[in-house]
Protein backbone atom coordinates (compact mmCIF):
# COMPACT_ATOMS: atom_id res chain seq x y z
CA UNK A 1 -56.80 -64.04 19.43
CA UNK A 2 -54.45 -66.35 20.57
CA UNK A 3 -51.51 -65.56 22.82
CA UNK A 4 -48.96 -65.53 19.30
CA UNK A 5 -51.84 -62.46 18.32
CA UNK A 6 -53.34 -64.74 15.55
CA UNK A 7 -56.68 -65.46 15.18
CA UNK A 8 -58.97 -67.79 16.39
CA UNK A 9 -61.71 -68.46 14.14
CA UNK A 10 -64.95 -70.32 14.54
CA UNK A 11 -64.62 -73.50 12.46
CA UNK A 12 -67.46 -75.67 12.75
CA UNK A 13 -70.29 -76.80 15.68
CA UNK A 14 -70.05 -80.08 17.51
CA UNK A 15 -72.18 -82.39 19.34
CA UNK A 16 -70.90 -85.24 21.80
CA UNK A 17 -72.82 -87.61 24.10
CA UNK A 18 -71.08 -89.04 27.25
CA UNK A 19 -71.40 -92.23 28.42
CA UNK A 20 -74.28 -91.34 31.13
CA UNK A 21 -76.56 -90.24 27.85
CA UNK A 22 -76.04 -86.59 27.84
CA UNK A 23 -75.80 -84.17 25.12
CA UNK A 24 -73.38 -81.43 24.98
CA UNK A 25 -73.08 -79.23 22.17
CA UNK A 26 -69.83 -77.37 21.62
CA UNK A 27 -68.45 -74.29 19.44
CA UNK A 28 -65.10 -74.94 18.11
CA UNK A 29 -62.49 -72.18 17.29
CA UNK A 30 -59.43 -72.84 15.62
CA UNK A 31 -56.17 -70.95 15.05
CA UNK A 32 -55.52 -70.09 11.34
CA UNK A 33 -51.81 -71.22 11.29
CA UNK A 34 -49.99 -72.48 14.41
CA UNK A 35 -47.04 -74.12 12.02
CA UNK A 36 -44.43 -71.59 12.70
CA UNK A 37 -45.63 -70.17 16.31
CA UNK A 38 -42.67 -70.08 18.73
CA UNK A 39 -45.34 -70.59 21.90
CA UNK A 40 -47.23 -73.60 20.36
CA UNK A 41 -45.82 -75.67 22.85
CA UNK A 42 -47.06 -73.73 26.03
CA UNK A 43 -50.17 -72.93 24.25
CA UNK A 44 -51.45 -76.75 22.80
CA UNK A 45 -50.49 -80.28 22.88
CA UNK A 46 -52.14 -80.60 19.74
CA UNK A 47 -50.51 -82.17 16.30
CA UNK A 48 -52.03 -79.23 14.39
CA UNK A 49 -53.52 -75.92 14.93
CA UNK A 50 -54.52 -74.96 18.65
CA UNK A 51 -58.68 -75.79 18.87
CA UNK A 52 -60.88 -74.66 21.57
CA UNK A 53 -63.61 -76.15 22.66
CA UNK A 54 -66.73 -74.15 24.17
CA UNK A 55 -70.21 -74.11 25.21
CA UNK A 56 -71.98 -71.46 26.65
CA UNK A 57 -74.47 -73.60 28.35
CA UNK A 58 -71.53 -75.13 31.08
CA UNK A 59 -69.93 -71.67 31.38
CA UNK A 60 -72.82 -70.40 32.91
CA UNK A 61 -72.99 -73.64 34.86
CA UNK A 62 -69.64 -73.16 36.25
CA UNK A 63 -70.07 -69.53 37.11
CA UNK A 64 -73.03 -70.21 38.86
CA UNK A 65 -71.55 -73.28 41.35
CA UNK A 66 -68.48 -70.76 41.62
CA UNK A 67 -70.44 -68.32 42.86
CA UNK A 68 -72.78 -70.60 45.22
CA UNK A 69 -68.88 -71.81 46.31
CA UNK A 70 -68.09 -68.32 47.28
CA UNK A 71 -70.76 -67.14 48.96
């Protein structure tokens, strides 16, 4: 759900390549209507509906270095 309570649906997978060679494979969500939200502009710089971007694989990454961080 998004913070306008609408949902966020999964739209389609994703696969980019940086310019090092790696391989990073994404989920992407998207908002089913963000024409009329009155928070669009706090919540997306985006010309149409609010995407987001995620992969498991770095999430876990990142939660593991913030814990090594923290301890």
């Amino acid at each position: 759900m998004c913070p306008n309570n609408r949902k966020v649906l999964f739209k389609r997978y994703s696969t980019r390549t940086d310019k090092n060679g790696f391989t990073r494979e994404f989920k992407i969500y998207e908002c089913e209507d963000c024409s009329d939200c009155p928070l669009k502009s706090r919540c997306s710089k985006a010309a149409g509906n609010r995407q987001v971007h995620y992969n498991p694989i770095y999430e876990e990454l990142k939660t593991k270095a913030k814990v090594n961080l923290w301890s």
